[in-house]
PDB file of N, CA and C in Angstrom:
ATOM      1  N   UNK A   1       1.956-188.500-159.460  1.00  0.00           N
ATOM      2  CA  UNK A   1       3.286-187.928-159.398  1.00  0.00           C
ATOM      3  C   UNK A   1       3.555-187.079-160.646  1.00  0.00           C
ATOM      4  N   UNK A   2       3.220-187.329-161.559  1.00  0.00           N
ATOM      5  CA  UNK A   2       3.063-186.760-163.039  1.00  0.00           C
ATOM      6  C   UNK A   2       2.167-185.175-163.015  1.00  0.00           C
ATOM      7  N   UNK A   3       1.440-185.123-162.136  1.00  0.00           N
ATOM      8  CA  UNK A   3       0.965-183.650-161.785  1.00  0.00           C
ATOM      9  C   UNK A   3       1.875-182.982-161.335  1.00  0.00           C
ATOM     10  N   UNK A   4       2.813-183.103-160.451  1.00  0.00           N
ATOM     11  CA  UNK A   4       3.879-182.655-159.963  1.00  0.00           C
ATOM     12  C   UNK A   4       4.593-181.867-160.868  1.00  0.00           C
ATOM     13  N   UNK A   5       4.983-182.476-162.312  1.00  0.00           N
ATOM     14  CA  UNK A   5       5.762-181.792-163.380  1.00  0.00           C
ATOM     15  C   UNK A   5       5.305-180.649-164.051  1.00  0.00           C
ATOM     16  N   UNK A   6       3.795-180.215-163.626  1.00  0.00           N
ATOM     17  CA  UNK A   6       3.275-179.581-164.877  1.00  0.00           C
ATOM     18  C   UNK A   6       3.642-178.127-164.486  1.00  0.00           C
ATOM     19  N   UNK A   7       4.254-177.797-163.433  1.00  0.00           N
ATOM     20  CA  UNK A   7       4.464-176.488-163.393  1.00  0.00           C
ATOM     21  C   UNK A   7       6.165-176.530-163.717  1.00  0.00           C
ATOM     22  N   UNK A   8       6.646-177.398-163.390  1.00  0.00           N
ATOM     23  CA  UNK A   8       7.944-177.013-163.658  1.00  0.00           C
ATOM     24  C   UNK A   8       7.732-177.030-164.972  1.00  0.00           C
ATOM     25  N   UNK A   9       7.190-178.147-165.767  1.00  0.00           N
ATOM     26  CA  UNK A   9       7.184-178.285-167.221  1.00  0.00           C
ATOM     27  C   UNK A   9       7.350-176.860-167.943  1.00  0.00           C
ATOM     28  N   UNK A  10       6.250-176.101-167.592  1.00  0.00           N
ATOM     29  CA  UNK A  10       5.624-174.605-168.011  1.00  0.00           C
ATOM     30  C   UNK A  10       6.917-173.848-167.305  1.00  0.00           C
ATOM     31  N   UNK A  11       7.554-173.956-166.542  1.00  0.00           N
ATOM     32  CA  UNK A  11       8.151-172.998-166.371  1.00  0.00           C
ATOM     33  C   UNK A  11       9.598-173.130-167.537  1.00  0.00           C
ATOM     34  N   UNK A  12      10.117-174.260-167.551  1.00  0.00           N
ATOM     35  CA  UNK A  12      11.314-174.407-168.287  1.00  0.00           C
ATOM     36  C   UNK A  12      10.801-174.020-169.836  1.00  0.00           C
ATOM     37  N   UNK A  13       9.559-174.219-170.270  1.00  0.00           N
ATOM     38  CA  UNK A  13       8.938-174.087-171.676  1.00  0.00           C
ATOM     39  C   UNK A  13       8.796-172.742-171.819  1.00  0.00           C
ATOM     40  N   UNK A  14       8.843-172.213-170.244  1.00  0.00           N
ATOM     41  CA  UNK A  14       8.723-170.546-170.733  1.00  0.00           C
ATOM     42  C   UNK A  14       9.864-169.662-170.626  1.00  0.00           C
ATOM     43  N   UNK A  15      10.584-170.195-169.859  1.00  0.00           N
ATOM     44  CA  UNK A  15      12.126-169.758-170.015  1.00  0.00           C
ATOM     45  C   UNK A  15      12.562-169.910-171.604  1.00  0.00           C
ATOM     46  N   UNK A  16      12.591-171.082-172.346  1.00  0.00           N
ATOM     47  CA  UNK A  16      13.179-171.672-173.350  1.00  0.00           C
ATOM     48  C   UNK A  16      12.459-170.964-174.411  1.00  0.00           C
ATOM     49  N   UNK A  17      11.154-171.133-174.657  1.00  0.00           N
ATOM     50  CA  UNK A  17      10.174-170.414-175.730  1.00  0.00           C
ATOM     51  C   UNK A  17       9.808-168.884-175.233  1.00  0.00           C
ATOM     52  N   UNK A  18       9.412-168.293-174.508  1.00  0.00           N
ATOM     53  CA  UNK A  18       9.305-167.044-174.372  1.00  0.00           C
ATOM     54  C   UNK A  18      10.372-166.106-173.594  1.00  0.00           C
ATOM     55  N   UNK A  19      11.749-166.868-173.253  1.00  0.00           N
ATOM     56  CA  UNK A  19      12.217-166.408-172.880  1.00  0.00           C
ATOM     57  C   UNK A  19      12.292-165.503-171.806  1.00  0.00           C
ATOM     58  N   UNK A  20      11.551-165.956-171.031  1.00  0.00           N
ATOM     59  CA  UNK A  20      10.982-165.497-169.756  1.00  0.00           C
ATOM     60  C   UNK A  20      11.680-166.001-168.830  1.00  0.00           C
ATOM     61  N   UNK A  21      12.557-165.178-167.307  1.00  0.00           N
ATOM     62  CA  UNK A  21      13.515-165.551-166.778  1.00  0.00           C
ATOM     63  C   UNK A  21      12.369-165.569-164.821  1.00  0.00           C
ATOM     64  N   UNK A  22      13.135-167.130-164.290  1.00  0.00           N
ATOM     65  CA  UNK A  22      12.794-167.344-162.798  1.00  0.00           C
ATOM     66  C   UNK A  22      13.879-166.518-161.930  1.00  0.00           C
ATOM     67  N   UNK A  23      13.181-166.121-161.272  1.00  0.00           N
ATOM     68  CA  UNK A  23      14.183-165.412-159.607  1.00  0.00           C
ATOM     69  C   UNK A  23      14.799-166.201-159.046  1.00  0.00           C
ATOM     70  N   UNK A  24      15.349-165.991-157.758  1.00  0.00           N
ATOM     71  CA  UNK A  24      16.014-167.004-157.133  1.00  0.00           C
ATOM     72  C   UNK A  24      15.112-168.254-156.660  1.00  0.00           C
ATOM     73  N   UNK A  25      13.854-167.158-156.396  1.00  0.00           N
ATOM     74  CA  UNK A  25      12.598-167.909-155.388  1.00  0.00           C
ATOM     75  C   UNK A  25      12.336-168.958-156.061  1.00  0.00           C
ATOM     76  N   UNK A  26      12.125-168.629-157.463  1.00  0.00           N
ATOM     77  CA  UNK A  26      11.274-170.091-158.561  1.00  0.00           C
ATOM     78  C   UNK A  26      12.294-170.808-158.667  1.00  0.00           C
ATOM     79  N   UNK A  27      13.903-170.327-159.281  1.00  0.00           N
ATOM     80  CA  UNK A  27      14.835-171.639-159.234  1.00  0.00           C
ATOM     81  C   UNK A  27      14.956-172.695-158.168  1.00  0.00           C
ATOM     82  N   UNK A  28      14.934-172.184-156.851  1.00  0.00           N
ATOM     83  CA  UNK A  28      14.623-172.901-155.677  1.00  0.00           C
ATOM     84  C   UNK A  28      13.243-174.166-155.436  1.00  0.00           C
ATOM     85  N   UNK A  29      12.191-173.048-155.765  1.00  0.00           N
ATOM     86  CA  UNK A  29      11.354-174.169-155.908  1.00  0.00           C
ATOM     87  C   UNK A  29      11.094-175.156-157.255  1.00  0.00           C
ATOM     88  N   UNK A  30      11.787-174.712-158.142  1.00  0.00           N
ATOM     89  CA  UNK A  30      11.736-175.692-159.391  1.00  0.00           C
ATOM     90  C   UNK A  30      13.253-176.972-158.639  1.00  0.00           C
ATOM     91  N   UNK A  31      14.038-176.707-157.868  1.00  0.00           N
ATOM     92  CA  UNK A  31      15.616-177.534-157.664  1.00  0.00           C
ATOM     93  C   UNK A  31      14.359-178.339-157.083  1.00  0.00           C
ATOM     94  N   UNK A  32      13.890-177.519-155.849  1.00  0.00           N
ATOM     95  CA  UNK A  32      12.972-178.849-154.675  1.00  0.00           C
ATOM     96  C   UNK A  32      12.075-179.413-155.232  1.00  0.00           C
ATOM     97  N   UNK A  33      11.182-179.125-156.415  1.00  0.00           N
ATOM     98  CA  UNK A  33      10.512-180.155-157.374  1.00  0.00           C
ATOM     99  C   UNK A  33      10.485-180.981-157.228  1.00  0.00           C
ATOM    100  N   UNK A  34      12.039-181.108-158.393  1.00  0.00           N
ATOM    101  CA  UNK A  34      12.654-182.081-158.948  1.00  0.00           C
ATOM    102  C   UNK A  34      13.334-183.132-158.417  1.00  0.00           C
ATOM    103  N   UNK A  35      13.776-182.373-157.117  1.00  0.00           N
ATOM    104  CA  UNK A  35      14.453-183.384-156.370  1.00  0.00           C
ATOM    105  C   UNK A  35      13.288-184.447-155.609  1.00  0.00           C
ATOM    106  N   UNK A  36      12.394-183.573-155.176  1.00  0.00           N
ATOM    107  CA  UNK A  36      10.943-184.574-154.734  1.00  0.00           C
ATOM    108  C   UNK A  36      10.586-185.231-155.756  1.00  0.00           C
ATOM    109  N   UNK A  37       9.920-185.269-157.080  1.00  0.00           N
ATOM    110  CA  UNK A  37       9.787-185.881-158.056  1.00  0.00           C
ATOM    111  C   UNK A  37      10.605-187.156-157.739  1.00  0.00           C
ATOM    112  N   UNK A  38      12.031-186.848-158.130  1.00  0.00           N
ATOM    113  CA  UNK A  38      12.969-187.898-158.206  1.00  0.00           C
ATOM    114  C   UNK A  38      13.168-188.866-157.029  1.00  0.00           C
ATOM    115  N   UNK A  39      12.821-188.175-155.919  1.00  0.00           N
ATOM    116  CA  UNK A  39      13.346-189.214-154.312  1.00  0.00           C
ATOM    117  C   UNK A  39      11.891-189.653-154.260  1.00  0.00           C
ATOM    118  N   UNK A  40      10.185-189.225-154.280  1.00  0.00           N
ATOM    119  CA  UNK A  40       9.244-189.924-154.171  1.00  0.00           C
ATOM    120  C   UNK A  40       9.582-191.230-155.744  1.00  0.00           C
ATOM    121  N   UNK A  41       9.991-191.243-156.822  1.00  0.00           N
ATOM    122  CA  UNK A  41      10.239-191.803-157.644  1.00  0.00           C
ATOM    123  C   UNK A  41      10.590-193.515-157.573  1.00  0.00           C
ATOM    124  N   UNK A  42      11.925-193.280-156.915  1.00  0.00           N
ATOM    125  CA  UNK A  42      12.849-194.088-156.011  1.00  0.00           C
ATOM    126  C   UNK A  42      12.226-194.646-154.803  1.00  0.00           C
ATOM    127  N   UNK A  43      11.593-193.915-154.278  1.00  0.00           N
ATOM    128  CA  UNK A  43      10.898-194.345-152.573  1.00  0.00           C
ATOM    129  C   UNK A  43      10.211-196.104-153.324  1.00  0.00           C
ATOM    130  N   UNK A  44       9.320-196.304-154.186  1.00  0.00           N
ATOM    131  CA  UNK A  44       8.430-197.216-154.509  1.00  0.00           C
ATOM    132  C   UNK A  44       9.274-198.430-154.416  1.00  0.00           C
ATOM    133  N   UNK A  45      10.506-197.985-155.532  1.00  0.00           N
ATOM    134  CA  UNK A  45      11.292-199.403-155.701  1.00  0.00           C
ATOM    135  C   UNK A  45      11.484-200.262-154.389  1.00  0.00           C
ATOM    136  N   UNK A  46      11.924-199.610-153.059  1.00  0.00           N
ATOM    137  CA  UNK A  46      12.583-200.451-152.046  1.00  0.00           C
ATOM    138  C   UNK A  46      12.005-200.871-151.034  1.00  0.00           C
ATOM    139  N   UNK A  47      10.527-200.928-151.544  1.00  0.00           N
ATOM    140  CA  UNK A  47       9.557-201.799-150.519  1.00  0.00           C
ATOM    141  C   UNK A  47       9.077-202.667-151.301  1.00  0.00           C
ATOM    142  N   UNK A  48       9.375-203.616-150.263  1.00  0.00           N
ATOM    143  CA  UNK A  48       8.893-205.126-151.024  1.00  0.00           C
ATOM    144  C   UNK A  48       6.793-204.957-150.932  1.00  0.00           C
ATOM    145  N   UNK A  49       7.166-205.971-151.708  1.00  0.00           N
ATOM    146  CA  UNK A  49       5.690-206.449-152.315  1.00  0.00           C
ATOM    147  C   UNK A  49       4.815-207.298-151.180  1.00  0.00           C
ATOM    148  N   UNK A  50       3.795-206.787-150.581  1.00  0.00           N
ATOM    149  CA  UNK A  50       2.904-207.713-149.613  1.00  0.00           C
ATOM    150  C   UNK A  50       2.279-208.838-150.369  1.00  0.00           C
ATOM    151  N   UNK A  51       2.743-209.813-149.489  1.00  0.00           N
ATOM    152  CA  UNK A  51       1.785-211.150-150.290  1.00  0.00           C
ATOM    153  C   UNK A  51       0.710-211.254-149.990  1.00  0.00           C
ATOM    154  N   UNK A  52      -0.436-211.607-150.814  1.00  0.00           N
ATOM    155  CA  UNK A  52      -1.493-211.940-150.640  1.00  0.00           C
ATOM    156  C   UNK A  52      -2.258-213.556-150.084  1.00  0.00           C
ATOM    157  N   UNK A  53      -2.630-213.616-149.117  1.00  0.00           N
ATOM    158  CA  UNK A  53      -3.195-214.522-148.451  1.00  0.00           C
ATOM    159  C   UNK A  53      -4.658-215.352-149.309  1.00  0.00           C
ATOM    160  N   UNK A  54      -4.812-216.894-149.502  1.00  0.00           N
ATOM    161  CA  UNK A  54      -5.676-217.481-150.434  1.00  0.00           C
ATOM    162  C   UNK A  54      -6.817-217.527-149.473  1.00  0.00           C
ATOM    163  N   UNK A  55      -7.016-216.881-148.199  1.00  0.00           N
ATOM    164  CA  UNK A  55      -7.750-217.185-147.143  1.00  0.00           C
ATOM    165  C   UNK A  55      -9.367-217.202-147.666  1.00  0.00           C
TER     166      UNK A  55
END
């Protein structure tokens, strides 16, 4: 999931340090990222744990 960040990473680092500006197109796909990032994030917590059998 941490691969996921490395382009947004670079993109906000290049806005901020080189001052280099995203279109509508990249703001869009940097919003849907993040929002995937964050909802696959969350998905883990709310499934319970399979028990394991001593079989």
């Amino acid at each position: 999931m941490m691969a996921l960040l490395e382009p947004l990473t670079a993109a906000v680092l290049a806005a901020l340090l080189l001052d280099d500006r995203l279109g509508a197109v990249g703001v869009t796909g940097a919003v849907l990222l993040g929002a995937a990032v964050i909802l696959a994030g969350r998905g883990n917590r709310d499934r319970p744990v399979p028990e394991r059998s001593n079989a």
